[in-house]
C-alpha atoms as a PDB file:
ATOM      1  CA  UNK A   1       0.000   0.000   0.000  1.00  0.00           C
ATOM      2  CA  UNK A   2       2.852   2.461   0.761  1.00  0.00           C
ATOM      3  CA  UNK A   3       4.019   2.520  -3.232  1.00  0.00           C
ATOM      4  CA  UNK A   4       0.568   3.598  -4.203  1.00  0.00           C
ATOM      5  CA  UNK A   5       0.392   6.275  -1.502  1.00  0.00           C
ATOM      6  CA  UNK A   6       2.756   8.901  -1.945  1.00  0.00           C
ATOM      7  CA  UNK A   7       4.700  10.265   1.604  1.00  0.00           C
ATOM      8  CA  UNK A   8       3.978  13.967   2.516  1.00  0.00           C
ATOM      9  CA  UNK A   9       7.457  15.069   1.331  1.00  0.00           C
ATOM     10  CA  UNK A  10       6.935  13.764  -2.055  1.00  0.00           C
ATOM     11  CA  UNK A  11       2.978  14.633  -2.139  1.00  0.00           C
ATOM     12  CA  UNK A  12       4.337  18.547  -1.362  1.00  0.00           C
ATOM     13  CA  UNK A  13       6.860  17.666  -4.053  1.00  0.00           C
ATOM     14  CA  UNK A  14       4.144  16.235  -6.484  1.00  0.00           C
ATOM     15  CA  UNK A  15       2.467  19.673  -5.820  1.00  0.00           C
ATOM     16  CA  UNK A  16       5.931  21.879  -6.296  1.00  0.00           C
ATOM     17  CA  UNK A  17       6.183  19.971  -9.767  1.00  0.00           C
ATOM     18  CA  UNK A  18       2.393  20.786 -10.478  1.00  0.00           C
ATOM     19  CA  UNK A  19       2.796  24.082  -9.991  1.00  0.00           C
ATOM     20  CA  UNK A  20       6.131  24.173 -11.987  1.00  0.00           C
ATOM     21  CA  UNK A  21       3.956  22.470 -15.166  1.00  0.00           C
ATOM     22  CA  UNK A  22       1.169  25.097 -14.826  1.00  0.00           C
ATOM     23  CA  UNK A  23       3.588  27.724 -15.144  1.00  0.00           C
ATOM     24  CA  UNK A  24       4.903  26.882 -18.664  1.00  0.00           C
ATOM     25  CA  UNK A  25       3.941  28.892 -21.512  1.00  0.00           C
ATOM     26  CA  UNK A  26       1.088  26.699 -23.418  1.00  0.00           C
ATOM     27  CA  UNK A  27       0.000  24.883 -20.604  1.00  0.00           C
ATOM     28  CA  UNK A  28      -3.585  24.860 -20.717  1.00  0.00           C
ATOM     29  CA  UNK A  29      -3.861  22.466 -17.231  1.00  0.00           C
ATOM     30  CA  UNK A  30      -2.897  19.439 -16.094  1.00  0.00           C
ATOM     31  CA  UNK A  31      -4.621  16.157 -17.219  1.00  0.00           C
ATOM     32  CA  UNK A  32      -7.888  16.309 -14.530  1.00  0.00           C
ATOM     33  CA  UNK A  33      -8.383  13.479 -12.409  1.00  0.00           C
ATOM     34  CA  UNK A  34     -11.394  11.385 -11.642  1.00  0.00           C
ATOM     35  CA  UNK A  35     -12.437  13.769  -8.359  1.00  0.00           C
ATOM     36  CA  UNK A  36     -12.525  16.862 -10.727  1.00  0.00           C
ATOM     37  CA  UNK A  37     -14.494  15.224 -13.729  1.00  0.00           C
ATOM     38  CA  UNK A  38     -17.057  13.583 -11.048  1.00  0.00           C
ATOM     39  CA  UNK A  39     -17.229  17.270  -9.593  1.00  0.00           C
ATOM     40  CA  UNK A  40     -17.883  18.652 -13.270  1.00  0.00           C
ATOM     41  CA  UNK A  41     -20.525  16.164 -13.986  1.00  0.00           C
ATOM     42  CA  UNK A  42     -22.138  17.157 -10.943  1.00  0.00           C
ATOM     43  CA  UNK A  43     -22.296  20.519 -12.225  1.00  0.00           C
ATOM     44  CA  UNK A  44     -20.266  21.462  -8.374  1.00  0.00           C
ATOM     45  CA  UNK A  45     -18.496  24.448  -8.058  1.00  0.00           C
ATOM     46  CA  UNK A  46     -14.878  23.570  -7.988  1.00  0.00           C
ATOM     47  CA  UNK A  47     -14.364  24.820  -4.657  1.00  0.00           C
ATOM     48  CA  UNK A  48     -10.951  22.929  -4.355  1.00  0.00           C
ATOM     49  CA  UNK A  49      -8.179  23.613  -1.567  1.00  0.00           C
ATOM     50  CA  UNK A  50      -6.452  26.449  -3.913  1.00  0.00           C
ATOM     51  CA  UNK A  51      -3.564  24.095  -4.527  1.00  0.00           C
ATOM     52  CA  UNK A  52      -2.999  22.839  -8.170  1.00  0.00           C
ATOM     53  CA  UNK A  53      -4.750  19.773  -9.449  1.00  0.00           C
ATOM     54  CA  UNK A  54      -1.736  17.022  -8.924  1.00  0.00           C
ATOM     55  CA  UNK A  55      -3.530  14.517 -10.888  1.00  0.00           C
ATOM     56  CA  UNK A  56      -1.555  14.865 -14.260  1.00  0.00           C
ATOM     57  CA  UNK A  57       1.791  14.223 -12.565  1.00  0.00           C
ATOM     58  CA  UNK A  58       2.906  10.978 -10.950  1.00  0.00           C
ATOM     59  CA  UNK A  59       6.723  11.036  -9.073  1.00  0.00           C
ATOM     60  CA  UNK A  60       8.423   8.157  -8.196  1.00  0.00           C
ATOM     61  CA  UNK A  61      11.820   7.745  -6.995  1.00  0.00           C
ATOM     62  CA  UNK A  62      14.207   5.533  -8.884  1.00  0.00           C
ATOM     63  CA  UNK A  63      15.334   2.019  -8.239  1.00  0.00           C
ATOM     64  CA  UNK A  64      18.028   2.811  -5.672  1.00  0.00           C
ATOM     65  CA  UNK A  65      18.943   5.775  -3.210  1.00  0.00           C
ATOM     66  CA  UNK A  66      21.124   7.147  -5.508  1.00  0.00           C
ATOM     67  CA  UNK A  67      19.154   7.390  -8.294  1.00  0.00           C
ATOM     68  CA  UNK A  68      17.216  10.204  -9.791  1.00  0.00           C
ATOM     69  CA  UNK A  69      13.058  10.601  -9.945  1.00  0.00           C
ATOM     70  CA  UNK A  70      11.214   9.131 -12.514  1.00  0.00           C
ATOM     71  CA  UNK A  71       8.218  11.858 -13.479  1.00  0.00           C
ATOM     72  CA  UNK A  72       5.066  11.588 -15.545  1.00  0.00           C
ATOM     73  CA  UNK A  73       3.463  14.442 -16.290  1.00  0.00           C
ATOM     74  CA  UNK A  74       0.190  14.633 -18.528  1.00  0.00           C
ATOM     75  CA  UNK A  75      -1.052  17.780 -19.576  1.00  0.00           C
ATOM     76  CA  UNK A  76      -3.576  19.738 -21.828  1.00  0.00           C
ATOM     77  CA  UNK A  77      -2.323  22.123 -24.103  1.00  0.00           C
ATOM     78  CA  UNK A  78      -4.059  25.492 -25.530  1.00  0.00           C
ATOM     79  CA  UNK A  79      -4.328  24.749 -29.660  1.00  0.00           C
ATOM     80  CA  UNK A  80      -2.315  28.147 -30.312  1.00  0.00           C
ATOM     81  CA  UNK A  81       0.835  26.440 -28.877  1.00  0.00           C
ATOM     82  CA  UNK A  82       2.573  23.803 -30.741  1.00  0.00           C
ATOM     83  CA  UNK A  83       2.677  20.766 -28.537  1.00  0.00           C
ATOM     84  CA  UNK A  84       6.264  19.447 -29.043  1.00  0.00           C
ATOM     85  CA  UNK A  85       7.639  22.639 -28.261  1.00  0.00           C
ATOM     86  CA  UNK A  86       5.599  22.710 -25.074  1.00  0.00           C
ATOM     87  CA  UNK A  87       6.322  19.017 -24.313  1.00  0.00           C
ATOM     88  CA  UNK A  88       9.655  20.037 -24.306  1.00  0.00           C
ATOM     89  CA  UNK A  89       9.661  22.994 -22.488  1.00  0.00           C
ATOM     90  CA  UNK A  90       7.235  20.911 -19.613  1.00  0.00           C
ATOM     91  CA  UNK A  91      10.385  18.689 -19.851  1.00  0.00           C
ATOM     92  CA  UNK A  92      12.862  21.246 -19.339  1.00  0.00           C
ATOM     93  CA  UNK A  93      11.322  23.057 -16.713  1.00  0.00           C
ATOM     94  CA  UNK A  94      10.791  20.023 -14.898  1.00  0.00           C
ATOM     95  CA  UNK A  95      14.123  18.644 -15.153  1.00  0.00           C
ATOM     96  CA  UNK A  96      15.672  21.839 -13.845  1.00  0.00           C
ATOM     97  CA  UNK A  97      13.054  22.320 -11.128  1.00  0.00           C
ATOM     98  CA  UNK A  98      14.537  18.951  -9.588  1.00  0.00           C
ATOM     99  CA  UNK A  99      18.054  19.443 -10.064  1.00  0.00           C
ATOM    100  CA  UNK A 100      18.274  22.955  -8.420  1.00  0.00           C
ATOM    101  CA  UNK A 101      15.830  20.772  -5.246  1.00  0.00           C
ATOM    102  CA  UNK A 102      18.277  17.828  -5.157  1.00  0.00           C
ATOM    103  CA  UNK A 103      21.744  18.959  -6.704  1.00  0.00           C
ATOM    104  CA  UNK A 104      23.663  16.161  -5.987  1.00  0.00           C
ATOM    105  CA  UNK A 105      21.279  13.739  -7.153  1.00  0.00           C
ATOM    106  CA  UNK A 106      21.689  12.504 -10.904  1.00  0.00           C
ATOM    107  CA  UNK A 107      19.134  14.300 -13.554  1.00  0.00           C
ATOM    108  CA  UNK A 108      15.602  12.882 -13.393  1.00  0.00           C
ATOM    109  CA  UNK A 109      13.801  10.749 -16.301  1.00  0.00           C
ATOM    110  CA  UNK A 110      10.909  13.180 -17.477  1.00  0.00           C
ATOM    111  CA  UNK A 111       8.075  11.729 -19.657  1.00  0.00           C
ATOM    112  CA  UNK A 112       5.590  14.477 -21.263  1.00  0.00           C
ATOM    113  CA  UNK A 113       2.099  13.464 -22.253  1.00  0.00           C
ATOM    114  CA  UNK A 114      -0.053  15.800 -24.269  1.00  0.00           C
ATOM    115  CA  UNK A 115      -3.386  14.737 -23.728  1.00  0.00           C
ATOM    116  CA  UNK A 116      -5.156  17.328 -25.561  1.00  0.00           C
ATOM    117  CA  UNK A 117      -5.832  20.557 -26.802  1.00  0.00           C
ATOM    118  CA  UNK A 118      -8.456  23.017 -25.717  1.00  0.00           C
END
C-alpha cells in the first residue's frame, strides 16, 4: 500500500512539480483526475483547496537511493501552442526544477504526455 500512496514530502513535491507544469507557456492544465471530472458532472463548483490539481503528474523515486526521480506528467495544451515545443519545455522546466531541489542527485527521467488541446 505504501508505493501507491505517496509520503507527505513527495505529495508537497508532487504539488511543487504541479505548480512548476502550470507555469509553462502553453499549458492549458494538467490532465484532470477522476475527483474533478465527477465534480464537473455534478455541475459542483470547484471549490478545491487552492492548490494545483496534482492529478496529471505521478513522481516516483528511482530504483536505488542514488538514483534520480522518474516523473510523468500529462497535460492539456491550448491549440495556439505547438505541442512538441511545449512538451519540451514541460520537460525542461521540470528537469531543472529537480536538479536545483536535489543537486547532488543525478538528472531525473521526465516523460511528457499531451493529452489534448483546448
Amino acid at each position: 500500500m505504501s508505493a501507491s500512496m505517496p509520503s507527505a514530502a513527495q505529495a508537497v513535491l508532487i504539488e511543487d512539480v504541479a505548480r512548476v507544469v502550470e507555469g509553462v507557456p502553453g499549458v492549458a492544465f494538467l490532465k484532470p483526475g477522476l475527483a474533478a471530472r465527477l465534480r464537473s458532472a455534478l455541475g459542483r463548483a470547484g471549490a478545491g483547496t487552492g492548490g494545483p490539481s496534482t492529478a496529471g503528474v505521478r513522481l516516483t523515486p528511482g530504483p536505488h537511493a542514488a538514483a534520480g526521480w522518474h516523473v510523468d506528467v500529462q497535460v492539456v495544451v491550448v491549440r495556439q501552442a505547438r505541442a512538441v515545443e511545449v512538451a519540451r519545455a514541460v520537460r525542461r522546466a521540470v528537469e531543472q526544477d529537480l536538479a536545483v531541489r536535489f543537486p547532488g542527485r543525478p538528472g531525473s527521467r521526465v516523460t511528457v504526455t499531451i493529452t489534448g488541446q483546448v
